[in-house]
C-alpha atoms as a PDB file:
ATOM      1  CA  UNK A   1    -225.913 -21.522 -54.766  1.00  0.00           C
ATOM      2  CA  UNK A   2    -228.593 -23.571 -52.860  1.00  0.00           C
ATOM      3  CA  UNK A   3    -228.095 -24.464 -49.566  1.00  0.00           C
ATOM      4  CA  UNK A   4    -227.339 -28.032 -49.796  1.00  0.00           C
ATOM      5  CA  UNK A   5    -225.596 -28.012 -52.601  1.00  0.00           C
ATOM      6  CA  UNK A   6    -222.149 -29.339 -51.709  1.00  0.00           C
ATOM      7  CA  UNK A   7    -220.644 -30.281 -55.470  1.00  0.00           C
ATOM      8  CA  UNK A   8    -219.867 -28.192 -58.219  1.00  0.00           C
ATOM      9  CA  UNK A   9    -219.951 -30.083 -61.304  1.00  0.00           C
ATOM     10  CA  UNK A  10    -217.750 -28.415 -64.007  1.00  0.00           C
ATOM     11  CA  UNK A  11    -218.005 -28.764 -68.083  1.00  0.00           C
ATOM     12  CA  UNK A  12    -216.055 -27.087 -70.594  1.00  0.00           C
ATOM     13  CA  UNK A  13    -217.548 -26.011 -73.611  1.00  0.00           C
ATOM     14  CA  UNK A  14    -215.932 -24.938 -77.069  1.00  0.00           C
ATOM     15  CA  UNK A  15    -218.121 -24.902 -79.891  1.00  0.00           C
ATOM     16  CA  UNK A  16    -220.189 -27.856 -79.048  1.00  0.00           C
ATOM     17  CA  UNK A  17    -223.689 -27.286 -78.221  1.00  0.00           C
ATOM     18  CA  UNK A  18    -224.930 -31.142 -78.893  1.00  0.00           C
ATOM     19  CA  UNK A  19    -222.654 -32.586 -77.029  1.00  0.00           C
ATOM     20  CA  UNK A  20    -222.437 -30.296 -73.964  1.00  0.00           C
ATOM     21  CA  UNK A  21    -226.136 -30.298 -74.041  1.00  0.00           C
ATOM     22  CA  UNK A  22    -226.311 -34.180 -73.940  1.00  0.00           C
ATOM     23  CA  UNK A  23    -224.277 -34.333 -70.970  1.00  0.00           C
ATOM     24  CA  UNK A  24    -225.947 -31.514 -69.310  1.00  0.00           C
ATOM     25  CA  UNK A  25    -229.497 -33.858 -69.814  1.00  0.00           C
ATOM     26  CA  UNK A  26    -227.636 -36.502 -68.250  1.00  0.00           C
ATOM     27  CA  UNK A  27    -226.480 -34.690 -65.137  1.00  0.00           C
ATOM     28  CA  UNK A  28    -229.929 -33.408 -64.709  1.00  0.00           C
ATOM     29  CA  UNK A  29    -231.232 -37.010 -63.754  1.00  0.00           C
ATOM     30  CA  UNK A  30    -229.153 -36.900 -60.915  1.00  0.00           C
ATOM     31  CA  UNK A  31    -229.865 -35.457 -57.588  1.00  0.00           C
ATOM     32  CA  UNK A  32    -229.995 -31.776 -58.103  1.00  0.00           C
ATOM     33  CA  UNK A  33    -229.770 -31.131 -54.124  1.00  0.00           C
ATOM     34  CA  UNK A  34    -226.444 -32.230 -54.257  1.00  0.00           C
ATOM     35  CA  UNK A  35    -225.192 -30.241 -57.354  1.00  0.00           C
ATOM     36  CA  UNK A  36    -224.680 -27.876 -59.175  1.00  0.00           C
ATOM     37  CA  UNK A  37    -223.734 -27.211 -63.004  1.00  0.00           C
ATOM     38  CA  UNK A  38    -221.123 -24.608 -63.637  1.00  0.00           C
ATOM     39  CA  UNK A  39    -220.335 -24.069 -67.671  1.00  0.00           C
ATOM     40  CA  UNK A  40    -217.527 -22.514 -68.814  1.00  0.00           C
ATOM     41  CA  UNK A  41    -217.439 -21.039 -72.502  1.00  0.00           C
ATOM     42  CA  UNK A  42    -214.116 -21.383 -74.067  1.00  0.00           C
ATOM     43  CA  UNK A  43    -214.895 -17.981 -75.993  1.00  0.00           C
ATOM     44  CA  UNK A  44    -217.114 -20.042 -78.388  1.00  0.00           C
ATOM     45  CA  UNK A  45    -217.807 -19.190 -82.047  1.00  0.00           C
ATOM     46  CA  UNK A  46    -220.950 -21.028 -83.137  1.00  0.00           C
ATOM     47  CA  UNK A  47    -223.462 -19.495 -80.756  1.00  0.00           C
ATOM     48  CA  UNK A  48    -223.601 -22.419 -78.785  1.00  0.00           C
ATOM     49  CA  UNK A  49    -223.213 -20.518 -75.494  1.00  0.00           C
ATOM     50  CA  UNK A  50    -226.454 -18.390 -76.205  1.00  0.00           C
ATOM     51  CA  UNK A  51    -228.134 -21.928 -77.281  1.00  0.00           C
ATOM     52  CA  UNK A  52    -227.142 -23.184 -74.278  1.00  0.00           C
ATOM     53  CA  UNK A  53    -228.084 -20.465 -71.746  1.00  0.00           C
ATOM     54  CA  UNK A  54    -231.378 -20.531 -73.334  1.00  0.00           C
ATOM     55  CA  UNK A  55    -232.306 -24.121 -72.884  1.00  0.00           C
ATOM     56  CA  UNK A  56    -230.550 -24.555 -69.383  1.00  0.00           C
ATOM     57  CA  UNK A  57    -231.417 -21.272 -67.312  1.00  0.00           C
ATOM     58  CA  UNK A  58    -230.717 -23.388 -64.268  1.00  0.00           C
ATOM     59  CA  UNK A  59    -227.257 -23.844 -64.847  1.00  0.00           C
ATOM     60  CA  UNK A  60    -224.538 -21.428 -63.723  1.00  0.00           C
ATOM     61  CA  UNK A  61    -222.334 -19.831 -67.055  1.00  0.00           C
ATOM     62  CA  UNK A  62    -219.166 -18.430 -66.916  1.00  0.00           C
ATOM     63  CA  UNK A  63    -218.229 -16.743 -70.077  1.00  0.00           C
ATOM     64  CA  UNK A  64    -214.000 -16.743 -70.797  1.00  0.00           C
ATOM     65  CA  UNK A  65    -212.791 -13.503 -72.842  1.00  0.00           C
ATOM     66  CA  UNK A  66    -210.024 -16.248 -74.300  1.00  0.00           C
ATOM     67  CA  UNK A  67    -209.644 -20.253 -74.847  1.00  0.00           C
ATOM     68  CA  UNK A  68    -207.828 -20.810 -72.343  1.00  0.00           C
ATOM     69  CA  UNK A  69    -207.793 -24.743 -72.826  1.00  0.00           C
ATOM     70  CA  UNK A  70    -209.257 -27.741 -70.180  1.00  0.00           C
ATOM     71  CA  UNK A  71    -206.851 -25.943 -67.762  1.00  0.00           C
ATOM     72  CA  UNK A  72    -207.402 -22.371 -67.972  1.00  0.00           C
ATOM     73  CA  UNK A  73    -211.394 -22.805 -68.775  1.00  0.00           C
ATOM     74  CA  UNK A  74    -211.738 -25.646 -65.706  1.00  0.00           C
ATOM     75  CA  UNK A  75    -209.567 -23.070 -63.295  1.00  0.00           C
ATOM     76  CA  UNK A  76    -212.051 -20.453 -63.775  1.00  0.00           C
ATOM     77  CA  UNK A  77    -215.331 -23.464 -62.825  1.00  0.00           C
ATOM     78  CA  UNK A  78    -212.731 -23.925 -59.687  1.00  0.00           C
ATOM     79  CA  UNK A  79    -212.209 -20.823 -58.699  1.00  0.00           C
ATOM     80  CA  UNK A  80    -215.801 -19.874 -58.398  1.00  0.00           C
ATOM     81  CA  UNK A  81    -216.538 -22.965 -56.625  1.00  0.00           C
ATOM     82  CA  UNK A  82    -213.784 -22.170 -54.157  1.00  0.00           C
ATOM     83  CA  UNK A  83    -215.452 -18.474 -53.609  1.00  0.00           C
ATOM     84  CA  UNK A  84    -219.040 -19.537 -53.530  1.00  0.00           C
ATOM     85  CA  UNK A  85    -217.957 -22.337 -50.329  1.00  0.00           C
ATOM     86  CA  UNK A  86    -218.846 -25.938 -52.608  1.00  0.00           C
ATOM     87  CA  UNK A  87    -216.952 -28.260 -50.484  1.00  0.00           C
ATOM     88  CA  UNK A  88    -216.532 -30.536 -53.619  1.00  0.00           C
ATOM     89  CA  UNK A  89    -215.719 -30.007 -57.168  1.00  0.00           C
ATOM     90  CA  UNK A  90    -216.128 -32.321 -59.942  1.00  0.00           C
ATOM     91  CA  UNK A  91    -213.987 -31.640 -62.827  1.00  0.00           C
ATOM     92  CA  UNK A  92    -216.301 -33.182 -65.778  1.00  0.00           C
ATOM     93  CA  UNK A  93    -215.636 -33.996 -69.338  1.00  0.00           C
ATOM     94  CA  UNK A  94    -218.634 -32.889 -71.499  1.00  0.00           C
ATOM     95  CA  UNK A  95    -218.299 -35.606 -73.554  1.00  0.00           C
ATOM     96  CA  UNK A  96    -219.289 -38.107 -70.644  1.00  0.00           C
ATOM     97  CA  UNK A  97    -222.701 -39.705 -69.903  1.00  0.00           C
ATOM     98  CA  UNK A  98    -223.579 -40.516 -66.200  1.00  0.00           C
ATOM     99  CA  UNK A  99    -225.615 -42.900 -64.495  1.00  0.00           C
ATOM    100  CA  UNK A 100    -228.057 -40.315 -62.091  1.00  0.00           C
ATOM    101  CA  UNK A 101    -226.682 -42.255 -58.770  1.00  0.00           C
ATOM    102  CA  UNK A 102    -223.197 -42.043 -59.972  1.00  0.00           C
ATOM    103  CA  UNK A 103    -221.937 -38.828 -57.359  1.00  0.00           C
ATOM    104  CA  UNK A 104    -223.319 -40.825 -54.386  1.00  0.00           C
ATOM    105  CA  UNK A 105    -220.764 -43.018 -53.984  1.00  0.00           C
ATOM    106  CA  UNK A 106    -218.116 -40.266 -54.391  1.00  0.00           C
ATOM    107  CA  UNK A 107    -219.481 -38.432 -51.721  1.00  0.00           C
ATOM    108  CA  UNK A 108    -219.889 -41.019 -49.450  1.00  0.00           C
ATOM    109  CA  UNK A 109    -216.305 -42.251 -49.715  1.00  0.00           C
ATOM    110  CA  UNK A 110    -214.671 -38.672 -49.325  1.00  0.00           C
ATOM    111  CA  UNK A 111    -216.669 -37.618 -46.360  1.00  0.00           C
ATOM    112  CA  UNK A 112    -215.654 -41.066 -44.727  1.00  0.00           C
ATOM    113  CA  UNK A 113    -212.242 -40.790 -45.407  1.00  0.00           C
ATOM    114  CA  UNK A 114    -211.007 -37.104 -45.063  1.00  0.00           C
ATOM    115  CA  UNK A 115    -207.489 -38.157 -45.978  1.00  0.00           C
ATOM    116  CA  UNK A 116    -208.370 -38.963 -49.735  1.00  0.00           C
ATOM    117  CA  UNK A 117    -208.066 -36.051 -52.000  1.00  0.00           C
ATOM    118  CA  UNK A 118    -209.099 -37.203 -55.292  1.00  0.00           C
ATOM    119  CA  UNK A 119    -211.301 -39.744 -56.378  1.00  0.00           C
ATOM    120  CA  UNK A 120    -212.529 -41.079 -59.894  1.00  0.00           C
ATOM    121  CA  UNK A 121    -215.026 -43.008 -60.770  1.00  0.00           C
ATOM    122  CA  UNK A 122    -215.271 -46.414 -63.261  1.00  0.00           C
ATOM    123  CA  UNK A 123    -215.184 -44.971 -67.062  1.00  0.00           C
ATOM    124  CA  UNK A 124    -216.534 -46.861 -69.996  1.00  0.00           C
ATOM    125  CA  UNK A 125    -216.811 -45.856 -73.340  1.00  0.00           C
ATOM    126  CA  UNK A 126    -219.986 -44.731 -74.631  1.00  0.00           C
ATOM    127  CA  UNK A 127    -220.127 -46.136 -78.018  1.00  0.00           C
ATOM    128  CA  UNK A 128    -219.663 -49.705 -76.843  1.00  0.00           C
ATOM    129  CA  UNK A 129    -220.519 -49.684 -72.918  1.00  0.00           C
ATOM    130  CA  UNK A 130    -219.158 -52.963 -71.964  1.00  0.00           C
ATOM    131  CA  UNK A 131    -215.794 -51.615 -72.540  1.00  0.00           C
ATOM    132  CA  UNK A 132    -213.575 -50.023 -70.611  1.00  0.00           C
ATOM    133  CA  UNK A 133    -212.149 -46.152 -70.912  1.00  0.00           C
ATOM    134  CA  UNK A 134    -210.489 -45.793 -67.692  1.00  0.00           C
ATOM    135  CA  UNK A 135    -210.190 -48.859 -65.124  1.00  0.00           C
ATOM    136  CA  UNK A 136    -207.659 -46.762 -62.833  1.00  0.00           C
ATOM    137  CA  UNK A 137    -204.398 -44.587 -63.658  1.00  0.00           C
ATOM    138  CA  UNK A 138    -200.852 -45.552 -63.233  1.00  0.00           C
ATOM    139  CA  UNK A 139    -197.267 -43.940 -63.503  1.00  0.00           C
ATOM    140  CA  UNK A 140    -194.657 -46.297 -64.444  1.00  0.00           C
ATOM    141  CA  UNK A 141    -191.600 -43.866 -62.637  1.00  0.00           C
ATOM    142  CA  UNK A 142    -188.887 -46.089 -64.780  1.00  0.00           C
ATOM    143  CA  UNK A 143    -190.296 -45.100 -68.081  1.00  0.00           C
ATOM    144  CA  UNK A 144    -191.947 -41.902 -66.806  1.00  0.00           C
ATOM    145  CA  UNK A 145    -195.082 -42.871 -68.531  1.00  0.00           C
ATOM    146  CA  UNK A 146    -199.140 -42.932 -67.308  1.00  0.00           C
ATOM    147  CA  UNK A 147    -201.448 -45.339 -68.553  1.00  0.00           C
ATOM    148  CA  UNK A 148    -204.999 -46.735 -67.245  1.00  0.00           C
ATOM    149  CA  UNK A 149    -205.824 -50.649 -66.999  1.00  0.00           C
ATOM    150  CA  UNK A 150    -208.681 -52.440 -68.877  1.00  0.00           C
ATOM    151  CA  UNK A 151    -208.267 -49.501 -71.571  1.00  0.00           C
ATOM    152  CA  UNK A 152    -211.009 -50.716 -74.459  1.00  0.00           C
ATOM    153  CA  UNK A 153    -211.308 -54.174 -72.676  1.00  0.00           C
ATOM    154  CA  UNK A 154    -214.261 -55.879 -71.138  1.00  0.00           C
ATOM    155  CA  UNK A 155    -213.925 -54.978 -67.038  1.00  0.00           C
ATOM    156  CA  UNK A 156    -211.825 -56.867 -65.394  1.00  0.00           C
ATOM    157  CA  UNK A 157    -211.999 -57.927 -62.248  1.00  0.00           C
ATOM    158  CA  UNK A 158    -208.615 -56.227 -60.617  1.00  0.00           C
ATOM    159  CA  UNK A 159    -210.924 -53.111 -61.513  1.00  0.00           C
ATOM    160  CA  UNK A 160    -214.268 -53.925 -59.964  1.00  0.00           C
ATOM    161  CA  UNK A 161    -212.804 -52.821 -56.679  1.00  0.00           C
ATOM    162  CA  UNK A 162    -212.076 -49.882 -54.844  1.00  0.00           C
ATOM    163  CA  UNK A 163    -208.307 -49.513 -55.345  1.00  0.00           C
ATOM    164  CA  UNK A 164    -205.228 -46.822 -54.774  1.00  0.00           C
ATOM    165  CA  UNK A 165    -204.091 -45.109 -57.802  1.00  0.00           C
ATOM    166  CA  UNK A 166    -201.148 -43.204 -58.869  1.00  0.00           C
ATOM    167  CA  UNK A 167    -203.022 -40.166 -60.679  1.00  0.00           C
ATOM    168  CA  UNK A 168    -206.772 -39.378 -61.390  1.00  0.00           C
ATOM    169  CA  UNK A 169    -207.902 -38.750 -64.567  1.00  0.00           C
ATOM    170  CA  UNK A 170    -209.319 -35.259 -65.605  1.00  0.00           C
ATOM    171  CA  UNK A 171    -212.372 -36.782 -67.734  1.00  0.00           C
ATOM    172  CA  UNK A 172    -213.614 -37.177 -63.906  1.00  0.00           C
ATOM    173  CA  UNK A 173    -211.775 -35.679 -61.067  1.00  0.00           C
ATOM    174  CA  UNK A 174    -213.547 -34.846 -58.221  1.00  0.00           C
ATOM    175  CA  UNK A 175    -211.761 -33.458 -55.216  1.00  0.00           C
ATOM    176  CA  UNK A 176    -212.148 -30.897 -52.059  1.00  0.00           C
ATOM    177  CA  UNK A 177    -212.089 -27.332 -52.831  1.00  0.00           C
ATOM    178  CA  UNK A 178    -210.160 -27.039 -49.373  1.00  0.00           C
ATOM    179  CA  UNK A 179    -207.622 -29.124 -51.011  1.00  0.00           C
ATOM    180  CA  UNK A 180    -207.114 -26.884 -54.269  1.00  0.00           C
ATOM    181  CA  UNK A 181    -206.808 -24.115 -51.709  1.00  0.00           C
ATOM    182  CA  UNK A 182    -203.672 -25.938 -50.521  1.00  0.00           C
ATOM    183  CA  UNK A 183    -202.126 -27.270 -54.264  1.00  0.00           C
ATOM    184  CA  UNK A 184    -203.265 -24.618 -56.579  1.00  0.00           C
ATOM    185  CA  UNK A 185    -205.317 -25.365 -59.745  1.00  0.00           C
ATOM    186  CA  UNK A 186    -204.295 -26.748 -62.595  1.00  0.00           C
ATOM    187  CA  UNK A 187    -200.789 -25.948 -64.771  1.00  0.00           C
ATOM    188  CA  UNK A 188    -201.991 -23.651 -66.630  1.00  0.00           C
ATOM    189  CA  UNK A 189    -199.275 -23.746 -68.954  1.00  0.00           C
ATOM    190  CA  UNK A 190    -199.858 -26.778 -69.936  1.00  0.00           C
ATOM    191  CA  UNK A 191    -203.339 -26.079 -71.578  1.00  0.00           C
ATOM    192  CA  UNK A 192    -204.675 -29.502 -72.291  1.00  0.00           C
ATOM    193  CA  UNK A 193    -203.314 -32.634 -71.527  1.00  0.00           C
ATOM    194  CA  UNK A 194    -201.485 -33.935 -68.707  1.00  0.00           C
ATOM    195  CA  UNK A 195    -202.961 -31.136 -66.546  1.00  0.00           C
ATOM    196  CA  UNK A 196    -204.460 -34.123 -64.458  1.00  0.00           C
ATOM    197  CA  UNK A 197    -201.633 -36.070 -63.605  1.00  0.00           C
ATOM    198  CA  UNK A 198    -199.642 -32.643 -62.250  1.00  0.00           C
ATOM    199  CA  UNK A 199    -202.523 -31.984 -60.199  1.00  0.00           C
ATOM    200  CA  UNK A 200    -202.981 -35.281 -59.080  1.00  0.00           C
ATOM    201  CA  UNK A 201    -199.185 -35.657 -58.135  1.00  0.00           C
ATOM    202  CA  UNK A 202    -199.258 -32.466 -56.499  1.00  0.00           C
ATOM    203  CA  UNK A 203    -202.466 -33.469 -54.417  1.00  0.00           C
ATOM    204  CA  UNK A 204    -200.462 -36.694 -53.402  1.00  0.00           C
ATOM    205  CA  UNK A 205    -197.416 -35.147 -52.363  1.00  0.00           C
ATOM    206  CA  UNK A 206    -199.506 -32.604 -49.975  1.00  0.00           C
ATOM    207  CA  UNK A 207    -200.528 -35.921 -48.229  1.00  0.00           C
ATOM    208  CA  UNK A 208    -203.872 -37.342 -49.735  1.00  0.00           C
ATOM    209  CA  UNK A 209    -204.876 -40.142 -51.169  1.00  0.00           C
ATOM    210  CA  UNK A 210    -205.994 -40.897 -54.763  1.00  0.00           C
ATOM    211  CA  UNK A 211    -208.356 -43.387 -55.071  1.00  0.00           C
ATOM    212  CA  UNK A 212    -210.608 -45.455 -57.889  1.00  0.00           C
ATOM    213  CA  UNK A 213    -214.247 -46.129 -56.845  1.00  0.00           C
ATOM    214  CA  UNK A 214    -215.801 -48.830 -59.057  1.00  0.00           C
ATOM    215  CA  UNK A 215    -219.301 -48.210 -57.762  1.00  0.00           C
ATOM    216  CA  UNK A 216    -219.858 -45.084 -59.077  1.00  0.00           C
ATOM    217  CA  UNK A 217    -220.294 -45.276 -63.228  1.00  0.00           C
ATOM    218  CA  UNK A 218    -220.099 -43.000 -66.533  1.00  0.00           C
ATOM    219  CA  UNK A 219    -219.513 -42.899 -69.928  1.00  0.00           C
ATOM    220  CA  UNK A 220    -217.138 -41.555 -72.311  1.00  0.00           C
ATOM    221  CA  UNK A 221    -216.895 -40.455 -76.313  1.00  0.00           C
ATOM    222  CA  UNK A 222    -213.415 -39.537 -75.769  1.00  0.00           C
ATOM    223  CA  UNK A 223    -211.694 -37.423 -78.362  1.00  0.00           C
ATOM    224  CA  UNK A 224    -214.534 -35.636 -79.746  1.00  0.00           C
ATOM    225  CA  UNK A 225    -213.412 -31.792 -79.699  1.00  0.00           C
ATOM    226  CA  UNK A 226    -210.369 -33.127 -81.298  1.00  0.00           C
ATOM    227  CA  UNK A 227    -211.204 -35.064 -83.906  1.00  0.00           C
ATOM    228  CA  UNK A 228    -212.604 -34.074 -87.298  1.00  0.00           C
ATOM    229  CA  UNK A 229    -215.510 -36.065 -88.899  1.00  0.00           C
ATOM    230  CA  UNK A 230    -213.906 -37.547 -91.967  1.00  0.00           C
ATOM    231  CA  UNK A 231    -210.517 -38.891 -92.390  1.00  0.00           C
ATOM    232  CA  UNK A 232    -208.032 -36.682 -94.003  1.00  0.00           C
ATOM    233  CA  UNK A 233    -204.099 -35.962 -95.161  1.00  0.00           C
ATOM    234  CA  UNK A 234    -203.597 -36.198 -91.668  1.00  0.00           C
ATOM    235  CA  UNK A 235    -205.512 -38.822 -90.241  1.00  0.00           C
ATOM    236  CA  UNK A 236    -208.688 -37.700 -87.586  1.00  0.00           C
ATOM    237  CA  UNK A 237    -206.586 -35.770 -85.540  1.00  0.00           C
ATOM    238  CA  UNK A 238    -205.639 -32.135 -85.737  1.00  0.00           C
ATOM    239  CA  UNK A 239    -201.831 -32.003 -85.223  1.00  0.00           C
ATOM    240  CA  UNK A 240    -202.074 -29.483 -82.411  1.00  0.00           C
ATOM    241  CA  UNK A 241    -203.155 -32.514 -80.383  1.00  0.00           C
ATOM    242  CA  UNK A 242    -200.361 -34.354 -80.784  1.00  0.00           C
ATOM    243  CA  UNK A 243    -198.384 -31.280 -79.885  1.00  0.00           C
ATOM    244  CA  UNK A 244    -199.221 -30.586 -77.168  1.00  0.00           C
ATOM    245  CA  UNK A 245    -199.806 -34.361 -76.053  1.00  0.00           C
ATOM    246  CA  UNK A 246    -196.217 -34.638 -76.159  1.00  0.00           C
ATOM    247  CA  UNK A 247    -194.681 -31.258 -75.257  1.00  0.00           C
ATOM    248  CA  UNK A 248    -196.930 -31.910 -72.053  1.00  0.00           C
ATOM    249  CA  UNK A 249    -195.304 -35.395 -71.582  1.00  0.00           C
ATOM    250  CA  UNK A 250    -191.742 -34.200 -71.663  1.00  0.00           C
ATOM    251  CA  UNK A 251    -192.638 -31.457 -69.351  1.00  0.00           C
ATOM    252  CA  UNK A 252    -193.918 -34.086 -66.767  1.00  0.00           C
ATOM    253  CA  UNK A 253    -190.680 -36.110 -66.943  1.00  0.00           C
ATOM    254  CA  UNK A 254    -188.728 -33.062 -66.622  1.00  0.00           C
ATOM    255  CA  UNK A 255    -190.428 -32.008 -63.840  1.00  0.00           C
ATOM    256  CA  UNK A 256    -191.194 -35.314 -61.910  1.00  0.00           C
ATOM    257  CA  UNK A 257    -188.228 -38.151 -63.313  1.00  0.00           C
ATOM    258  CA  UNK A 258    -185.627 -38.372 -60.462  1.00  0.00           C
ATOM    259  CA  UNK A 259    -182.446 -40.193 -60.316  1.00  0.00           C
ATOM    260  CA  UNK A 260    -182.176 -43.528 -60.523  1.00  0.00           C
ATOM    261  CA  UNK A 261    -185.536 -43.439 -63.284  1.00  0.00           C
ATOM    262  CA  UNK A 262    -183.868 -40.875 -65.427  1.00  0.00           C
ATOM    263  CA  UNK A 263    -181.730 -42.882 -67.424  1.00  0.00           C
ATOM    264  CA  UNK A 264    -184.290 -45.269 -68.315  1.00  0.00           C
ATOM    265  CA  UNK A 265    -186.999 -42.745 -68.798  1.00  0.00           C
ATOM    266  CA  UNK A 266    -184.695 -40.720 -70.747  1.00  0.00           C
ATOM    267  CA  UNK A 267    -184.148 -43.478 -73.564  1.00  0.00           C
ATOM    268  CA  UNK A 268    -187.859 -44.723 -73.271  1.00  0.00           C
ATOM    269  CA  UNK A 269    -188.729 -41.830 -74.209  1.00  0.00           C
ATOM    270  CA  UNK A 270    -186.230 -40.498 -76.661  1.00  0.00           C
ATOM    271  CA  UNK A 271    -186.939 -44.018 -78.983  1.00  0.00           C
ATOM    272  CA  UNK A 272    -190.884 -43.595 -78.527  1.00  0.00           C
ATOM    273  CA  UNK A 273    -190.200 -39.677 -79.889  1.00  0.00           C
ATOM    274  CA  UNK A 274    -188.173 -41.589 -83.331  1.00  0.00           C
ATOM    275  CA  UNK A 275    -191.164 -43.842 -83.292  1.00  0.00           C
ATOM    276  CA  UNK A 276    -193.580 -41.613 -83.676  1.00  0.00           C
ATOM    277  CA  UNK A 277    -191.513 -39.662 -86.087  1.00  0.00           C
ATOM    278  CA  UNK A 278    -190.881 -42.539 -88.049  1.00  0.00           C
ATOM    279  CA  UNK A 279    -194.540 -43.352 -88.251  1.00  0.00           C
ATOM    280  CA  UNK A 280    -195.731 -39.794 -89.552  1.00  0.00           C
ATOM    281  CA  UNK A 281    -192.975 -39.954 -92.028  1.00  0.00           C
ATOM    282  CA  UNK A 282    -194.029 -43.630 -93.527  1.00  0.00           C
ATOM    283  CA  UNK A 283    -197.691 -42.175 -93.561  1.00  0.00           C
ATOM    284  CA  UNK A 284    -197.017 -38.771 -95.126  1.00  0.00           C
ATOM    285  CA  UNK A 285    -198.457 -36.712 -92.102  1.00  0.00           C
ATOM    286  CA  UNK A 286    -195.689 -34.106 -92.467  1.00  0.00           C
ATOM    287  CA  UNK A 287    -198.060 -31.786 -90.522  1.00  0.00           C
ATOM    288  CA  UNK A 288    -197.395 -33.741 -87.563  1.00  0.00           C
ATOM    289  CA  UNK A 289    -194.188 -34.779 -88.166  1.00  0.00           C
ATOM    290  CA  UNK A 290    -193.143 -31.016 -87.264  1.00  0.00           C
ATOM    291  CA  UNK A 291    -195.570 -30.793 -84.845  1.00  0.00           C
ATOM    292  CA  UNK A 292    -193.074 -33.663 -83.120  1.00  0.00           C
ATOM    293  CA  UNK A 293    -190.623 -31.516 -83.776  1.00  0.00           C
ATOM    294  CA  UNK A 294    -192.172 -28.563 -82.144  1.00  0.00           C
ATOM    295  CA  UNK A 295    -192.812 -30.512 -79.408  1.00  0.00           C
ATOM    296  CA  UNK A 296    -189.657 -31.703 -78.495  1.00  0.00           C
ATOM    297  CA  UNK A 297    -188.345 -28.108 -78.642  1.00  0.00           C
ATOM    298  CA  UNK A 298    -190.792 -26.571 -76.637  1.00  0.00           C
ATOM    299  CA  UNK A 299    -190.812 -29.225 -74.062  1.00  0.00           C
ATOM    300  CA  UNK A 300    -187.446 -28.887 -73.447  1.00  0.00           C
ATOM    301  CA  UNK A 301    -187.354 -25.646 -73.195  1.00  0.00           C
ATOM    302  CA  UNK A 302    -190.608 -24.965 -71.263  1.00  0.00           C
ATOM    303  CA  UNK A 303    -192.038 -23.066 -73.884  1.00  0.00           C
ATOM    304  CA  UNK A 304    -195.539 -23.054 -75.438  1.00  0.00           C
ATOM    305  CA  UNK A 305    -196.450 -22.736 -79.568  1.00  0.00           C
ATOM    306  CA  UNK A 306    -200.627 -22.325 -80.002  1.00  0.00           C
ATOM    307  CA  UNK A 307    -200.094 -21.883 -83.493  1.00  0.00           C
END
């Protein structure tokens, strides 16, 4: 690690040279004293680690034996952060763009204000970039659901300031390894999805702040490991998403819906579930229809299906 390094900037990649390689070209207009980038191979089948290794030699690989999901694969970027003394990681989607002053003003704001554990930065989507991905994360404790403002809107301005939030989103979460010492990592049960919010929740409840800094900037493709190219039977997206989308989200009312936002979580929820079951059904995705199904089951019982 060099010496002034103080952030570890963390990418997952699974089969995806082009667009892991994008972002890596991206990071590398920012200031490398600052940074470094730690890749972690989900156990990739299309030679896109080798690729990779070959065109980046100054970026750090760590090779997983399994997939072990945005959880799993992002625990094993943390933990060698943690050992190697970064004081900061950065939790990075490698889907993402960045502008190359964007970690400055994440810096800045957690050295100034030790009692802030998690910070994100303003997140628009790459295809279109005047329109917003991520304008600041919420938890709406009746309903026990998480949403972000400005989602695929032009800014507004309640997010063109520095603001409190309720969760920070994984695409960009960048926190204090001393901090993970405290919480732990990420749920690795949960694989993908909703692996954020626990962590953020769990960060809060330790004592520390989560906050939304406007001033730093970066882009987002969102979706793309998920989606297939073409439309099929099923629509773009592979079922498994939507499995474990929603076995994650009854796990996270389980585990954080207290009386008296239980009842009205409970039914919120249980009439979104019909919804989307109802929806599948009208549109013939029977693949995802049980996948619902699945999900329900395994939620409830705190079990996980990868099949």
């Amino acid at each position: 690690m060099p010496a002034n390094a103080i952030v570890a900037i963390i990418l997952i990649n699974w089969n995806n040279y082009p667009v892991t390689a994008d972002c890596i070209r991206s990071l590398q207009e920012t200031d490398g004293s600052l940074r470094d980038i730690i890749v972690v191979d989900n156990i990739s089948a299309d030679d896109s680690l080798r690729r990779l290794r070959e065109e980046f030699p100054e970026v750090i690989f760590i090779a997983s034996d399994t997939n072990r999901g945005f959880a799993g694969g992002n625990n094993l970027g943390m933990e060698y952060a943690i050992r190697e003394g970064y004081r900061y990681v950065l939790v990075l989607n490698n889907d993402t763009f960045v502008k190359k002053d964007f970690l400055q003003p994440l810096i800045s704001y957690m050295d100034r204000h030790p009692a802030t554990g998690v910070i994100q930065p303003l997140i628009y989507f790459h295809h279109d970039r005047s329109l917003v991905w991520n304008g600041g994360s919420y938890f709406n404790r009746w309903f026990s659901n998480t949403y972000t403002t400005n989602y695929n809107k032009p800014l507004h301005p309640s997010s063109t300031k520095l603001k409190e939030v309720d969760w920070v989103t994984g695409c960009a979460f960048f926190t204090r390894t001393s901090i993970l010492k405290q919480t732990g990592l990420f749920a690795e049960n949960l694989f993908m999805y909703y692996e954020d919010v626990d962590l953020s929740f769990r960060i809060k409840k330790a004592g520390y702040g989560l906050i939304y800094e406007p001033a730093s900037v970066i882009y987002h493709i969102a979706g793309v490991s998920n989606k297939t190219a073409e439309k099929g039977k099923e629509g773009y997206l592979n079922p498994f998403v939507h499995y474990m989308n929603l076995r994650n989200r009854i796990w996270i009312v389980k585990k954080y819906t207290r009386f008296p936002y239980a009842l009205t979580a409970f039914l919120y929820n249980f009439f979104y579930i019909l919804a989307l079951m109802g929806y599948f059904v009208a549109r013939s995705r029977f693949a995802k229809f049980r996948a619902v199904i699945k999900a329900v089951r395994d939620g409830l019982n705190g079990r996980i299906n990868y099949q």
